[in-house]
PDB file of N, CA and C in Angstrom:
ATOM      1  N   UNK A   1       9.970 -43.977 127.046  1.00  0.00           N
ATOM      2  CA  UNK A   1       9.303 -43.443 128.223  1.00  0.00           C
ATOM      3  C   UNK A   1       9.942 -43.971 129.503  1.00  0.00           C
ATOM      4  N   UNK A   2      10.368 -45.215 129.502  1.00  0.00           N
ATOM      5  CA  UNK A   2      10.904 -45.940 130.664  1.00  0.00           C
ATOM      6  C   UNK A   2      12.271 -45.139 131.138  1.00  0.00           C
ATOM      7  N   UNK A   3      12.895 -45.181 129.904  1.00  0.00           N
ATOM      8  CA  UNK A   3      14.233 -44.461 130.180  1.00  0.00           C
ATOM      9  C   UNK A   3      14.577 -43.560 130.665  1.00  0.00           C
ATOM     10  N   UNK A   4      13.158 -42.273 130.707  1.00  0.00           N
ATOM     11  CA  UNK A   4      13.149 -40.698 131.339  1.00  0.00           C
ATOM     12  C   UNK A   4      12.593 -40.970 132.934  1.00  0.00           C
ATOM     13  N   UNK A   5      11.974 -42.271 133.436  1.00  0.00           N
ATOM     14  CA  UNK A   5      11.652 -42.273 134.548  1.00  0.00           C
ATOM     15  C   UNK A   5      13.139 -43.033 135.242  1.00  0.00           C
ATOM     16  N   UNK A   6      13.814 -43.439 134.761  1.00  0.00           N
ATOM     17  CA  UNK A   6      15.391 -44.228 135.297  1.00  0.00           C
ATOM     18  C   UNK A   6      16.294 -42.910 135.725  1.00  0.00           C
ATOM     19  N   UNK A   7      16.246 -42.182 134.205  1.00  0.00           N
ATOM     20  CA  UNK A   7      16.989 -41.053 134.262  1.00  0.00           C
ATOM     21  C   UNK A   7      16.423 -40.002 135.573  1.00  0.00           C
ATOM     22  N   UNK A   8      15.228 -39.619 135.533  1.00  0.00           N
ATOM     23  CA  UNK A   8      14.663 -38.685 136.470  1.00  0.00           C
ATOM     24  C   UNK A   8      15.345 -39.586 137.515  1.00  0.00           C
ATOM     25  N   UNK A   9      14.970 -40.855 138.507  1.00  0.00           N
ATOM     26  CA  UNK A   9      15.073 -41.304 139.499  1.00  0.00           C
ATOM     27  C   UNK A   9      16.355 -41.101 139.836  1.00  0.00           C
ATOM     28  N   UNK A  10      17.771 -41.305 138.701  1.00  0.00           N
ATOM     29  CA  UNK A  10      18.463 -41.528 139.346  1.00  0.00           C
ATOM     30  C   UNK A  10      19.198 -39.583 139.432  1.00  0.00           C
ATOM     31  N   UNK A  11      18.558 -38.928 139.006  1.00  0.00           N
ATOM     32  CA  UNK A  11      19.066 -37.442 139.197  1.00  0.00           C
ATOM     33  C   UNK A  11      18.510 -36.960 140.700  1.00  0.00           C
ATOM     34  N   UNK A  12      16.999 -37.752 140.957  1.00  0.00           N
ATOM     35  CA  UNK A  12      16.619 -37.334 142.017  1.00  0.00           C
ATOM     36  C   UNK A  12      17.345 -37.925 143.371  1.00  0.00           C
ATOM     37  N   UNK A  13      17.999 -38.731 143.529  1.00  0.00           N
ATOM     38  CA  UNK A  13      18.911 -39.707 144.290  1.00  0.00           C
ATOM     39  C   UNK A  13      20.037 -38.788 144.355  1.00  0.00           C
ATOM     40  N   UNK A  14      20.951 -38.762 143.582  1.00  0.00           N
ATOM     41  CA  UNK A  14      21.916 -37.826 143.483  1.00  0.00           C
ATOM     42  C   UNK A  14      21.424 -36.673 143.937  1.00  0.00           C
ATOM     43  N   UNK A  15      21.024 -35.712 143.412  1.00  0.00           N
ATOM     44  CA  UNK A  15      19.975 -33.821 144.213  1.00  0.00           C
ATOM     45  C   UNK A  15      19.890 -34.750 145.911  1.00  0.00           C
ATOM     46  N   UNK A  16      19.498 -35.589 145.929  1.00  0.00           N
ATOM     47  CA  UNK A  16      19.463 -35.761 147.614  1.00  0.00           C
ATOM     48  C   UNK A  16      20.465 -36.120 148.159  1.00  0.00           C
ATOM     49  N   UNK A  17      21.607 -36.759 147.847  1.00  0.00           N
ATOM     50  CA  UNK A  17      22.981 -37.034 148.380  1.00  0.00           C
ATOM     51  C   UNK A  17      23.665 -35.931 148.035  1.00  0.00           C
ATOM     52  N   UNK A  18      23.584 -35.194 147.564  1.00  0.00           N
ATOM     53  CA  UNK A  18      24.169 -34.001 147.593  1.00  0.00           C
ATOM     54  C   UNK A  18      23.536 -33.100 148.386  1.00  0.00           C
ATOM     55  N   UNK A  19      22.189 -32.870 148.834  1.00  0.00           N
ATOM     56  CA  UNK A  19      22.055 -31.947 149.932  1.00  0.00           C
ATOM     57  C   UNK A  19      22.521 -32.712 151.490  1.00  0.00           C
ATOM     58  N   UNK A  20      22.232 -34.152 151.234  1.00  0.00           N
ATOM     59  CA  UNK A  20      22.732 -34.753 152.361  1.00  0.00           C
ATOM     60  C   UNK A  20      24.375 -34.336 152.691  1.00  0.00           C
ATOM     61  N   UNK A  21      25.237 -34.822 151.641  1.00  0.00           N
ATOM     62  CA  UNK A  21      26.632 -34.353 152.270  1.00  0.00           C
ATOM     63  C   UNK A  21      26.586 -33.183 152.617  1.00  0.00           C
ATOM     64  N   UNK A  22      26.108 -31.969 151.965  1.00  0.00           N
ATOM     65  CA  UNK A  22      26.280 -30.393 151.848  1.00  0.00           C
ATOM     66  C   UNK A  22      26.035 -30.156 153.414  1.00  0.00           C
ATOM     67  N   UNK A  23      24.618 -30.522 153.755  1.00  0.00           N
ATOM     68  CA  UNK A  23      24.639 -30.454 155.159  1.00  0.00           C
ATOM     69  C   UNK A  23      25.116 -31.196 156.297  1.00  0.00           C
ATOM     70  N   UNK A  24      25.855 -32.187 156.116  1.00  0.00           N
ATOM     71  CA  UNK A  24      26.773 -33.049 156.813  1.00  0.00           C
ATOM     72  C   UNK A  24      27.815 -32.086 157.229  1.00  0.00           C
ATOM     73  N   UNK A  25      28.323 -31.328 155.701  1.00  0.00           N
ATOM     74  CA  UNK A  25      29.573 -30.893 155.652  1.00  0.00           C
ATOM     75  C   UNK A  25      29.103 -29.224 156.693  1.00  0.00           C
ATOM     76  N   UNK A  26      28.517 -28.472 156.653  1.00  0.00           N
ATOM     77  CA  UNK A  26      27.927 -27.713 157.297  1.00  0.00           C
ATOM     78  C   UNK A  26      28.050 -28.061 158.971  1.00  0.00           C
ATOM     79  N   UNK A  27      27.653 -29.195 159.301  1.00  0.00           N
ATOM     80  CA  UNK A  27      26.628 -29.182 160.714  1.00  0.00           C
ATOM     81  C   UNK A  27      28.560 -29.878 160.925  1.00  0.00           C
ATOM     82  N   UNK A  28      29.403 -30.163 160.611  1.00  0.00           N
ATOM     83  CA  UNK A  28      30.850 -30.786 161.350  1.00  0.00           C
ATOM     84  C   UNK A  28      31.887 -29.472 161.301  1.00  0.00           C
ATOM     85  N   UNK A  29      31.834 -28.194 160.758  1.00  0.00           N
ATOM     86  CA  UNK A  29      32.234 -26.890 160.869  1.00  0.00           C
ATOM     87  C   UNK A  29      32.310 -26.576 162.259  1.00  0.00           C
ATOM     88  N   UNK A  30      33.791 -26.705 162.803  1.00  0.00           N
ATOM     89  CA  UNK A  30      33.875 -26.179 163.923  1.00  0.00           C
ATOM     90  C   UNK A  30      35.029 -25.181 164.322  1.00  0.00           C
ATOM     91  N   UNK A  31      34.408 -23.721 164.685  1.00  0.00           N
ATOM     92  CA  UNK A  31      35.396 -22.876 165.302  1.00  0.00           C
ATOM     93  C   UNK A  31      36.357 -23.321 166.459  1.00  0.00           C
ATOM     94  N   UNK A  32      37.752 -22.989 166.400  1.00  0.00           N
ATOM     95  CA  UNK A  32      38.501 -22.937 167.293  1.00  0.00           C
ATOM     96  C   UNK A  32      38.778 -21.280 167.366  1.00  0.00           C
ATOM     97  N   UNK A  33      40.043 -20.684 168.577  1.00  0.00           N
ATOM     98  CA  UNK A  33      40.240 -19.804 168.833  1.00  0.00           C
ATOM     99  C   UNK A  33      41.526 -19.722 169.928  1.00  0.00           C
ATOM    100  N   UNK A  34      42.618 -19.091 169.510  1.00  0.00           N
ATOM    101  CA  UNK A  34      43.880 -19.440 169.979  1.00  0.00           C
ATOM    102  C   UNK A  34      43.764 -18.346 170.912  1.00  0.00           C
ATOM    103  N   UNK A  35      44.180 -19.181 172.428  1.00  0.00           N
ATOM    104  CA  UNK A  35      44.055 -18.642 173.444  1.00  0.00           C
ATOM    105  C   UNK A  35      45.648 -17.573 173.679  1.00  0.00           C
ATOM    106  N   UNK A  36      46.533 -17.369 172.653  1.00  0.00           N
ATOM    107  CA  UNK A  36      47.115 -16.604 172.896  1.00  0.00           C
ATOM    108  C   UNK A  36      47.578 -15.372 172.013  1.00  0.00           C
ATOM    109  N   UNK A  37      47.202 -15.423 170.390  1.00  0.00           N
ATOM    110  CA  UNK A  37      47.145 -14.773 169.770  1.00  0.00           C
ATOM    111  C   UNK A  37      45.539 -14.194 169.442  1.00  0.00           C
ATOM    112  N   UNK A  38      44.754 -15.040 169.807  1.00  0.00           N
ATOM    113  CA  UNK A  38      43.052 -15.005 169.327  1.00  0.00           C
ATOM    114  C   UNK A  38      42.538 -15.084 167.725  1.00  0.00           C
ATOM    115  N   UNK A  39      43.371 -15.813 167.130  1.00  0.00           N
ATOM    116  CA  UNK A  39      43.166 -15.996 165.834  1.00  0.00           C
ATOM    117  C   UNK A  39      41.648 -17.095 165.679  1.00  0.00           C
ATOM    118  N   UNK A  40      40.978 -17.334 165.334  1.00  0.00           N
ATOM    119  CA  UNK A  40      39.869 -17.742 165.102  1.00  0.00           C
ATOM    120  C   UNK A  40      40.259 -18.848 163.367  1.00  0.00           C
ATOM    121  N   UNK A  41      40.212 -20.210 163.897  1.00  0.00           N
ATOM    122  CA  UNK A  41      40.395 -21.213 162.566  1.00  0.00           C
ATOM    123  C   UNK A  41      39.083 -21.790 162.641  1.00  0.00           C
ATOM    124  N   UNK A  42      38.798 -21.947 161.578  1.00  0.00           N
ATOM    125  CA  UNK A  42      37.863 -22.908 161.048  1.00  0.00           C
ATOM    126  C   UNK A  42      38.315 -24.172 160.669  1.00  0.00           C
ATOM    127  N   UNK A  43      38.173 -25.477 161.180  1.00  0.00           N
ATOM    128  CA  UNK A  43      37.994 -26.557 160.499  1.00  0.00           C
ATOM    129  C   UNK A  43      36.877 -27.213 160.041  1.00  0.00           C
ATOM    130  N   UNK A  44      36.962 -28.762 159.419  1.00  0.00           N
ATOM    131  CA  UNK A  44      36.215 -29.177 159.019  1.00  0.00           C
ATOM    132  C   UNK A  44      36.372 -30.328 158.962  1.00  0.00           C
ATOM    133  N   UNK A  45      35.260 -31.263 159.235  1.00  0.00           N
ATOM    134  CA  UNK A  45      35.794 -32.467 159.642  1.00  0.00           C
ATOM    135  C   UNK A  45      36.936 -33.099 160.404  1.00  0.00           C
ATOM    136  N   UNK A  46      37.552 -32.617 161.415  1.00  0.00           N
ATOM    137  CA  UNK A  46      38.605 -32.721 162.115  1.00  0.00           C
ATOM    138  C   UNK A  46      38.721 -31.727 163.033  1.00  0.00           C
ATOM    139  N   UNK A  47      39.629 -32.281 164.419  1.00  0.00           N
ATOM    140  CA  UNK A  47      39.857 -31.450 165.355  1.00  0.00           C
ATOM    141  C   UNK A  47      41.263 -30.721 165.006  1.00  0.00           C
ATOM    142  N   UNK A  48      41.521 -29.380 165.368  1.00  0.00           N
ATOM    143  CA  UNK A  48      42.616 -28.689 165.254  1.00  0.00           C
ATOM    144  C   UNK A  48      43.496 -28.833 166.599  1.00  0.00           C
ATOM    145  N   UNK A  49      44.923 -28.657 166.695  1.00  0.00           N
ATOM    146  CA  UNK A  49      45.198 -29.425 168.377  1.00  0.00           C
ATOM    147  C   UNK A  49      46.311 -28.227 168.284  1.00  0.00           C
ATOM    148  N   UNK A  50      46.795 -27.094 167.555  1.00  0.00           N
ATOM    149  CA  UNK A  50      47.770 -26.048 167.364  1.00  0.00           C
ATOM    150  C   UNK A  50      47.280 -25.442 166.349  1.00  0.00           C
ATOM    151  N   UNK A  51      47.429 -24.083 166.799  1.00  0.00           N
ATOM    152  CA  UNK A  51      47.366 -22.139 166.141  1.00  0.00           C
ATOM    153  C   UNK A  51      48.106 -22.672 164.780  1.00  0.00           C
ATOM    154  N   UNK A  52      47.541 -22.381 163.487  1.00  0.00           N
ATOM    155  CA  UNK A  52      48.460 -22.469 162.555  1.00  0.00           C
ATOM    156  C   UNK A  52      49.463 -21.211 162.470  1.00  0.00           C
ATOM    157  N   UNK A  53      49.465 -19.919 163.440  1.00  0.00           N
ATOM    158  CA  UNK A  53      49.889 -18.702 163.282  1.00  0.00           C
ATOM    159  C   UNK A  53      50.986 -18.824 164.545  1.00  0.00           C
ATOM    160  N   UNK A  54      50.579 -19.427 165.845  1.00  0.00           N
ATOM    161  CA  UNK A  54      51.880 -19.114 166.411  1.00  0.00           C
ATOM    162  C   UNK A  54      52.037 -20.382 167.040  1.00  0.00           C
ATOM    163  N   UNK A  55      51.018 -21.626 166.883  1.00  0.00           N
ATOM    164  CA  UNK A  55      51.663 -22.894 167.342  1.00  0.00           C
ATOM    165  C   UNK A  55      51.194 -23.305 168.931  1.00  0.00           C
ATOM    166  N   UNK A  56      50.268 -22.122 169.218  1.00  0.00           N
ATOM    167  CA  UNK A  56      49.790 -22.753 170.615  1.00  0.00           C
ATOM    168  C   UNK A  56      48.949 -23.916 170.489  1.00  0.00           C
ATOM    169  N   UNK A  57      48.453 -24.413 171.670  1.00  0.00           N
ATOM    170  CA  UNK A  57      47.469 -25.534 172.019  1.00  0.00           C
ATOM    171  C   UNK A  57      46.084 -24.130 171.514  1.00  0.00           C
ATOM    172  N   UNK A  58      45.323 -24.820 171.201  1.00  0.00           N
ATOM    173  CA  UNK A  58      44.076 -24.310 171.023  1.00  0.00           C
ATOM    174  C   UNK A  58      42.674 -25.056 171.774  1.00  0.00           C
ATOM    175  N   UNK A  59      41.760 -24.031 172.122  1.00  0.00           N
ATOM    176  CA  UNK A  59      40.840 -24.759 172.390  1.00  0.00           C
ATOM    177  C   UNK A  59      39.312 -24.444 171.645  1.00  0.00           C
ATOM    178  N   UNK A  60      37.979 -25.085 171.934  1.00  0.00           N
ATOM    179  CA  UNK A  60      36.586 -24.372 171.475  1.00  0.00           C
ATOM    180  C   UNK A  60      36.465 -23.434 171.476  1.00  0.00           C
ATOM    181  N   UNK A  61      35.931 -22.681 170.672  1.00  0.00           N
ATOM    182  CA  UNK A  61      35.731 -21.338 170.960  1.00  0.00           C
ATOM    183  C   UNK A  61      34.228 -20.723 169.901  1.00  0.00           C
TER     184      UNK A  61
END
């Protein structure tokens, strides 16, 4: 009996660090948009600083 309440606890720990990263990873999704071709990148976790398509500076968008 002990063993199914260890097991439950530690599945329920995990199910919550996993919605925790999931929405971490969600809410740091940030559009850029190249001010000379208008290509639209998505990153993630990181800032983009050049168009992967023609190499400009990029900014928010």
């Amino acid at each position: 009996m002990e063993i199914f309440l260890i097991y439950g606890g530690v599945i329920v720990v995990l199910v919550v660090l996993g919605i925790l990263f999931y929405l971490r990873a969600v809410a740091s999704r940030r559009r850029m948009r190249c001010p000379q071709c208008g290509e639209t990148v998505q990153v993630e976790l990181m800032e983009a600083s050049h168009c992967s398509s023609c190499g400009a500076p990029l900014k928010n968008g």
